[in-house]
Protein backbone atom coordinates (compact mmCIF):
# COMPACT_ATOMS: atom_id res chain seq x y z
CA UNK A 1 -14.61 54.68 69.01
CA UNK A 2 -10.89 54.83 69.51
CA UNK A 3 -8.95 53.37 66.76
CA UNK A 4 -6.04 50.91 67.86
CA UNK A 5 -2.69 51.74 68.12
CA UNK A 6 -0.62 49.66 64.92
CA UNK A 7 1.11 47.11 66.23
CA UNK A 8 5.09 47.31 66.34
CA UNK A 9 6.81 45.82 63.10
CA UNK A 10 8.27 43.08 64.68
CA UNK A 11 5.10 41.55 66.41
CA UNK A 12 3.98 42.09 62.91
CA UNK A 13 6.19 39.55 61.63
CA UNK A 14 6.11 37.34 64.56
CA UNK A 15 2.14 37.22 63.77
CA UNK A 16 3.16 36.19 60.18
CA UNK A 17 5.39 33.40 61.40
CA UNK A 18 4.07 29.26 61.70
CA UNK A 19 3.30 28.01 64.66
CA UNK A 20 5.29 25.13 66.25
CA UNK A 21 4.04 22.03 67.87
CA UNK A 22 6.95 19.95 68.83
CA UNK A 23 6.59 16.05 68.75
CA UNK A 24 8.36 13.58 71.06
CA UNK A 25 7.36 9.93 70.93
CA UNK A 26 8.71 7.93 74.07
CA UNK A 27 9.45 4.38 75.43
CA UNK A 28 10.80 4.28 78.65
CA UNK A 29 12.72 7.03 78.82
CA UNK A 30 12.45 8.11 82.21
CA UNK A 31 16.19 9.12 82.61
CA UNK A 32 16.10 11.66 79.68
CA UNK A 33 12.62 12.93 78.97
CA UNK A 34 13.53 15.90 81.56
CA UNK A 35 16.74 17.07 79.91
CA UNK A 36 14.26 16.89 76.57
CA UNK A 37 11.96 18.52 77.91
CA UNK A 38 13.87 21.41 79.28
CA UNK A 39 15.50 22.27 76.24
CA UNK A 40 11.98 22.60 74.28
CA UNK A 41 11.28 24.62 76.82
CA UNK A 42 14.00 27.32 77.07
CA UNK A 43 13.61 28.69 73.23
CA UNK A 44 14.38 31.70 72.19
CA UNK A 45 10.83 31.55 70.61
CA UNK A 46 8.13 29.53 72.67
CA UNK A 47 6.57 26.60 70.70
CA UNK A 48 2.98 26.36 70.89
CA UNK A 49 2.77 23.12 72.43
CA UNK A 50 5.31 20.11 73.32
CA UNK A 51 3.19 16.78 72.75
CA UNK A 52 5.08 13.62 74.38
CA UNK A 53 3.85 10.71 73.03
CA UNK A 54 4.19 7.85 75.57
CA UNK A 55 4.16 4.17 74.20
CA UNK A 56 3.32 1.90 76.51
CA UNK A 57 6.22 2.81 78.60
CA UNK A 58 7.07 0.19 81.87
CA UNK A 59 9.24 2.85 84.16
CA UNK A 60 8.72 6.01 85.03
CA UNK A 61 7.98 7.95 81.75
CA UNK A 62 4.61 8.92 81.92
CA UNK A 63 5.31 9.97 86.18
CA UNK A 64 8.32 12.40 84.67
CA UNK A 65 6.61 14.37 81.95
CA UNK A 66 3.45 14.61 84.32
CA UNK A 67 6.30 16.23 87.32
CA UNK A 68 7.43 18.70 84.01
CA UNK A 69 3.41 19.41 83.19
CA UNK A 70 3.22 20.83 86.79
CA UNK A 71 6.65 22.34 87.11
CA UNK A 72 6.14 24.66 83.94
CA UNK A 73 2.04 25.34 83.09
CA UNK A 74 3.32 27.98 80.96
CA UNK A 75 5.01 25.65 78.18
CA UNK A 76 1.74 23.70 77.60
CA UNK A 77 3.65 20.34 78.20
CA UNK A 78 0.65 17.51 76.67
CA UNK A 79 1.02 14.26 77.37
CA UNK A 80 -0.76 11.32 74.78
CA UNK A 81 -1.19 7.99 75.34
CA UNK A 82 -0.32 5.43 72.76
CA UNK A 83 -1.09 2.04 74.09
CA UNK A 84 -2.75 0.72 71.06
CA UNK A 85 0.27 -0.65 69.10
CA UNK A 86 3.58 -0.65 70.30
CA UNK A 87 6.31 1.25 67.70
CA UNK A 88 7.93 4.58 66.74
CA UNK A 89 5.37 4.35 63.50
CA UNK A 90 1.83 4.79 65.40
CA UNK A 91 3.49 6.40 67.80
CA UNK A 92 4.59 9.28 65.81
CA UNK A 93 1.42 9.10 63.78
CA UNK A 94 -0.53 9.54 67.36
CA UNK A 95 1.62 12.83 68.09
CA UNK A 96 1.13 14.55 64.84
CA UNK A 97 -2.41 14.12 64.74
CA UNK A 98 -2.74 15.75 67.63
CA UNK A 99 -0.61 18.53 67.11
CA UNK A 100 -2.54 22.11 66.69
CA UNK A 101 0.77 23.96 64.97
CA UNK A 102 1.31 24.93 61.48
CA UNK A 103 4.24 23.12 61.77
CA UNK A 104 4.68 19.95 63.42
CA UNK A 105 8.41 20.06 64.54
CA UNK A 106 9.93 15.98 65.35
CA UNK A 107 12.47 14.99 67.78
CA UNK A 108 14.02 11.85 70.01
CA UNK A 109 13.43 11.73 73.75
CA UNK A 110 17.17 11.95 73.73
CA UNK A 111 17.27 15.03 71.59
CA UNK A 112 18.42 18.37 72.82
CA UNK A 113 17.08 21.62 71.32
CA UNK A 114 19.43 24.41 70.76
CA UNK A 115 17.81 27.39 72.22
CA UNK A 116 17.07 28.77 68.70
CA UNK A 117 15.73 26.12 67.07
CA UNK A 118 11.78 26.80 66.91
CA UNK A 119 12.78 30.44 65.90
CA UNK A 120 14.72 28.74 63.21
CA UNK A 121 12.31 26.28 62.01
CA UNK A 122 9.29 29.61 61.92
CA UNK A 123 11.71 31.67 59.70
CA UNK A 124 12.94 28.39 57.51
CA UNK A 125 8.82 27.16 56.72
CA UNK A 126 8.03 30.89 56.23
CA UNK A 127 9.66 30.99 52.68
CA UNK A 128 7.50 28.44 51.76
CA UNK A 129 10.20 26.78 49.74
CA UNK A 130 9.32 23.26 51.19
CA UNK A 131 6.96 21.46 53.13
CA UNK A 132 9.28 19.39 55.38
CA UNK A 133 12.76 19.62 56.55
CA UNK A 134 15.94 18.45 59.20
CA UNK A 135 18.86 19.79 60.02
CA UNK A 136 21.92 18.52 61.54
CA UNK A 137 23.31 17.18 64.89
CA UNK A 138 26.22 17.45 67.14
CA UNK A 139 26.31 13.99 69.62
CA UNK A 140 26.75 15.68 73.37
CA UNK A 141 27.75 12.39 74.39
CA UNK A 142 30.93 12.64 72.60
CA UNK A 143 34.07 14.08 72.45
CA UNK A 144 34.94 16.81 69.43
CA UNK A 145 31.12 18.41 69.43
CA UNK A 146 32.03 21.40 66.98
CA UNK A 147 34.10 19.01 64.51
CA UNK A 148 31.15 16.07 64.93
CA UNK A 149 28.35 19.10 63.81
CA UNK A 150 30.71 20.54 61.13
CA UNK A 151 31.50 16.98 60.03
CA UNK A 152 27.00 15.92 60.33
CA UNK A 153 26.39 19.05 58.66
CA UNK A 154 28.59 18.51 55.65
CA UNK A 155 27.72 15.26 55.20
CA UNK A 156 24.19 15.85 54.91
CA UNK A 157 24.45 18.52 52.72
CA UNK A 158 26.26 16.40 49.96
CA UNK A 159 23.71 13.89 50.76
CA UNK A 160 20.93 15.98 49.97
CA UNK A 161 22.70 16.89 46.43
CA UNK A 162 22.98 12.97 46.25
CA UNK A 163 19.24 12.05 46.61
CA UNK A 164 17.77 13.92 43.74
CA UNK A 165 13.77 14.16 44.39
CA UNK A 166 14.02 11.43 47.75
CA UNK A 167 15.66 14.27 50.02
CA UNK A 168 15.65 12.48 53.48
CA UNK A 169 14.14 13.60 56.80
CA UNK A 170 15.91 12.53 60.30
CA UNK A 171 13.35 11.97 63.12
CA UNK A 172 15.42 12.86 65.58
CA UNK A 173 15.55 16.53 63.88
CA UNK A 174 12.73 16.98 61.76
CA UNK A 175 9.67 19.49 60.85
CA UNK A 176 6.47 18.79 58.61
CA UNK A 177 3.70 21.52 58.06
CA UNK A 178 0.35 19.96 59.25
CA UNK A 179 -0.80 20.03 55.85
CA UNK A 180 1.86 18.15 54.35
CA UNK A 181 1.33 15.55 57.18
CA UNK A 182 -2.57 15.33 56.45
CA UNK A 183 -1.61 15.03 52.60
CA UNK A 184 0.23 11.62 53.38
CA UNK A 185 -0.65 10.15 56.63
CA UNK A 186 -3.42 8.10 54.83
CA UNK A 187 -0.39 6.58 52.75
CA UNK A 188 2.81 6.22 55.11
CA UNK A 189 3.73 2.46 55.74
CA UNK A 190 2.18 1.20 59.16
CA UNK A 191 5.68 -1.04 58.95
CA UNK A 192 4.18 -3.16 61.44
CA UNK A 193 7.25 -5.58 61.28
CA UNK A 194 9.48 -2.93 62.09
CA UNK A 195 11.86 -3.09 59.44
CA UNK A 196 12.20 0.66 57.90
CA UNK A 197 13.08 3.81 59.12
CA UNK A 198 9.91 5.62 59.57
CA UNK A 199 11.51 9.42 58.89
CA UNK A 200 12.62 8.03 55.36
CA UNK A 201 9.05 6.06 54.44
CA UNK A 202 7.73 9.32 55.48
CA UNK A 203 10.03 11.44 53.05
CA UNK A 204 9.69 8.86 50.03
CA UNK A 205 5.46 9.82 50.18
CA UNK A 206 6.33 13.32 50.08
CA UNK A 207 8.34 13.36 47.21
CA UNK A 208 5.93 10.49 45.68
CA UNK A 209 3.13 13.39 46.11
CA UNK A 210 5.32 15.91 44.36
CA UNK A 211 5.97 17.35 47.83
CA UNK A 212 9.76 19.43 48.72
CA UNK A 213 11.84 18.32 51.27
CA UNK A 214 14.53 20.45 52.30
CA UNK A 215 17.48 20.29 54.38
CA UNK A 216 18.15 23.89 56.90
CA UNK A 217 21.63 23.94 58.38
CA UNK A 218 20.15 26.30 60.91
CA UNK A 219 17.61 23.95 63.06
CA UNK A 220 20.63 22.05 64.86
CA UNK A 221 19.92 19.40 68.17
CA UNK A 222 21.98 18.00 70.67
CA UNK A 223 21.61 14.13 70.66
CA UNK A 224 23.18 10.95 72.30
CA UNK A 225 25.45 8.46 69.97
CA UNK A 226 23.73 5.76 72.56
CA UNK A 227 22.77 3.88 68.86
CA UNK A 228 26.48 3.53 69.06
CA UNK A 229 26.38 1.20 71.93
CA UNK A 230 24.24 -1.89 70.10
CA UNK A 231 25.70 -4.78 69.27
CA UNK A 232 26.73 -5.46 66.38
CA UNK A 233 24.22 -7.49 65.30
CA UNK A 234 21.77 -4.86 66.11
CA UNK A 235 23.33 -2.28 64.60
CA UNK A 236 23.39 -3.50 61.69
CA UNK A 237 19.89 -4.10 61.33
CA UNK A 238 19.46 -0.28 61.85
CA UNK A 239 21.61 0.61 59.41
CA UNK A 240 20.22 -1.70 57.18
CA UNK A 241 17.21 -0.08 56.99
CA UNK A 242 18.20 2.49 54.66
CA UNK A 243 18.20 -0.42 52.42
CA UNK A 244 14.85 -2.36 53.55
CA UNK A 245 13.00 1.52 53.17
CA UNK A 246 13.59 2.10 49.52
CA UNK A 247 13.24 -1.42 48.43
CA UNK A 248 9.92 -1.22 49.94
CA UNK A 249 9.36 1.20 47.25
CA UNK A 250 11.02 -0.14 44.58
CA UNK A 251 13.66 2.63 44.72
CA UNK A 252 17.16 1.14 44.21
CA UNK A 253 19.35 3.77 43.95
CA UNK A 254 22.92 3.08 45.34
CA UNK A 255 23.78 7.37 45.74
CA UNK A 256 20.71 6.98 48.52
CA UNK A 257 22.24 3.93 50.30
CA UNK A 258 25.49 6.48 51.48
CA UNK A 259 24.98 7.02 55.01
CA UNK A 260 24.93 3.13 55.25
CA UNK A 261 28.68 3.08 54.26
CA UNK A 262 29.22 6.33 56.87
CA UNK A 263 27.29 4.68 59.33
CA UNK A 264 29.00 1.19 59.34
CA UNK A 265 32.56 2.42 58.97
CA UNK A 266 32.52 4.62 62.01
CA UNK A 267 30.98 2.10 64.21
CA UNK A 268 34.05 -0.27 65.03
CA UNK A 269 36.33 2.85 66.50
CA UNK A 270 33.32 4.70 67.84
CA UNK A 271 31.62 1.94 70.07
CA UNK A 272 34.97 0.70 71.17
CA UNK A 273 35.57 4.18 72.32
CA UNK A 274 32.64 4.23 74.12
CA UNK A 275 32.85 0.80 76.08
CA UNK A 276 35.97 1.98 77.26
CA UNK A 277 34.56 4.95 79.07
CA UNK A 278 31.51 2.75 79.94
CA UNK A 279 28.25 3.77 78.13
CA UNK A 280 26.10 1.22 78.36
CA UNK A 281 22.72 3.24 76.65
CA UNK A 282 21.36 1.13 73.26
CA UNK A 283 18.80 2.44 71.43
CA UNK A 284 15.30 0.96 72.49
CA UNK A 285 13.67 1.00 69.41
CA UNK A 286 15.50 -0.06 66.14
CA UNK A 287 17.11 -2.97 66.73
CA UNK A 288 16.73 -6.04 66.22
CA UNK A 289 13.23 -7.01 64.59
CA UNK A 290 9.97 -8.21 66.04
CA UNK A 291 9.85 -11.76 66.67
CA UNK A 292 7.49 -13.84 64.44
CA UNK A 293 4.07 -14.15 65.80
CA UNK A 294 2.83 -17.43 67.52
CA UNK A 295 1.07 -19.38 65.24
C-alpha cells in the first residue's frame, strides 16, 4: 500500500479551523435578501451553509432566496420555515437549531458581509478564548462609512470595558459556537411580548452560565441605518429595550444602559437627514409592541 502524500501546512490549518453556518432570520424582506445573500456568498473563506430563516413572510421572500438556491448550488443556500410563531426570538431559535457548523455565525437580512468575515470569525473562535462574539458595523446607507465604523468600533470597545461579565452580542453581527447555543437555548426568554432585545437576553444566559463573550474588531458588516427611519415613538421603544432586557433579569446597572444615551442622541440629526434625502425603510421588527390579545 502506498502511503499518502502529507497534506500542505496550510490545508492543515484550514482542517483545524470551525466551521461556519451563517444564520439569517427574515420577514418580508424581499428587496434585500439578494444583496444578503450575495455577500455570504463571496467570502474569502466559504461558510458551510447559509440558513435563511423565513417567518411567515407576505411578499416575495421565500420566491427570492429559492431564485438564489438555484442560481448558486455551490453555496448550500437552506431555506427554513418558521410559521409557528411569528418573532425574531423563535425565529432565530429555528435557524440555530438547524445549523450543522461549529460556529453558528448571526446576521440581519439587511446585513452585508465583508468578504473576510467567515475567515475572521474561524481564526477569532479558534483561540478558544470565548464562546460567542460581534464585531462592529459601518451603515452603507450613510454618508462618512470609514468615520461611522471607526466611530461603531470605538464605541463598542469602551462598551465592552463598561459591561463587566454582561459583554453584549449584536444580532445583526454576531457568532455563537453550537455548543454554547445548546448550553442555553433551554433557558433564553421566549419574550413572547416582544419587549427585549433577543441578542442581549441571549448574552445575559451566557454570562449567567459562566460563559465568555467577546467582542473581535475584525468580523465587520455592512448594514442599513433604516432603524433610523421609525418614528419616534417607535424608536424609542427599541431603544428602550436595553432597559426592559436587564430588568428582566434583575440587572440594573446604569454603565450597561450606554448605548441608550448614544442611540437617542443621534437620532434627531440622523433621521432628519435621512427624510430629507427620502428613505422611507423602518425596521419591521422592533417597534412598537404586540397589541394585547382579545379577551
Amino acid at each position: 500500500m502506498t502511503a499518502s502524500a502529507p497534506l500542505p501546512s496550510d490545508s492543515l490549518a484550514a482542517a483545524s479551523l470551525p466551521s461556519v453556518s451563517i444564520v439569517i432570520p427574515a420577514y418580508n424582506e424581499e428587496a434585500g435578501i439578494r444583496h444578503c445573500l450575495v455577500a455570504a456568498i463571496e467570502q474569502t473563506v466559504p461558510a458551510k451553509e447559509i440558513i435563511v430563516v423565513d417567518n411567515k413572510s407576505t411578499d416575495g421572500t421565500r420566491a427570492a432566496v429559492e431564485a438564489m438556491q438555484a442560481a448558486f448550488p455551490e453555496a448550500n443556500i437552506r431555506l427554513v420555515i418558521q410559521d409557528a410563531e411569528q418573532g425574531i426570538t423563535p425565529t432565530r431559535n429555528a435557524g440555530f437549531n438547524a445549523a450543522t457548523g461549529t460556529v453558528i455565525g448571526r446576521i440581519d437580512a439587511d446585513t452585508a458581509l465583508s468578504p473576510d468575515w467567515v475567515e475572521q470569525v474561524q481564526k477569532a473562535f479558534s483561540t478558544g478564548e470565548f464562546v460567542a462574539a460581534s464585531g462592529p458595523v459601518e451603515y452603507y446607507d450613510m454618508p462618512m462609512r470609514a468615520f461611522g465604523h471607526h466611530a461603531d468600533d470605538t464605541f463598542r470597545k469602551i462598551q465592552v470595558k463598561l459591561a463587566g461579565k454582561y459583554v453584549f452580542l449584536f444580532g445583526t453581527n454576531m457568532a455563537i459556537t453550537k455548543e454554547a447555543w445548546l448550553a442555553v437555548r433551554d433557558d433564553v426568554c421566549p419574550d413572547r411580548e416582544d419587549l427585549m432585545h433577543e441578542d442581549l437576553d441571549l448574552a445575559v444566559h451566557l454570562a449567567l452560565k459562566g460563559l465568555k463573550v467577546g467582542y473581535v474588531s475584525a468580523m465587520v458588516v455592512g448594514m442599513s441605518a433604516r432603524r433610523l427611519d421609525s418614528s419616534p415613538k417607535d424608536y424609542l421603544y427599541y431603544v428602550e429595550r436595553f432597559e426592559r432586557t436587564y430588568a428582566k433579569h434583575g440587572i440594573h446597572d446604569i454603565r450597561l444602559l450606554a448605548p441608550m444615551a448614544v442611540f437617542l442622541g443621534i437620532y434627531p440629526a440622523l433621521h432628519a437627514e435621512r427624510r430629507l434625502h427620502e428613505h422611507h425603510t423602518a425596521q419591521t421588527w422592533g417597534g412598537v409592541p404586540k397589541p394585547a390579545a382579545a379577551d
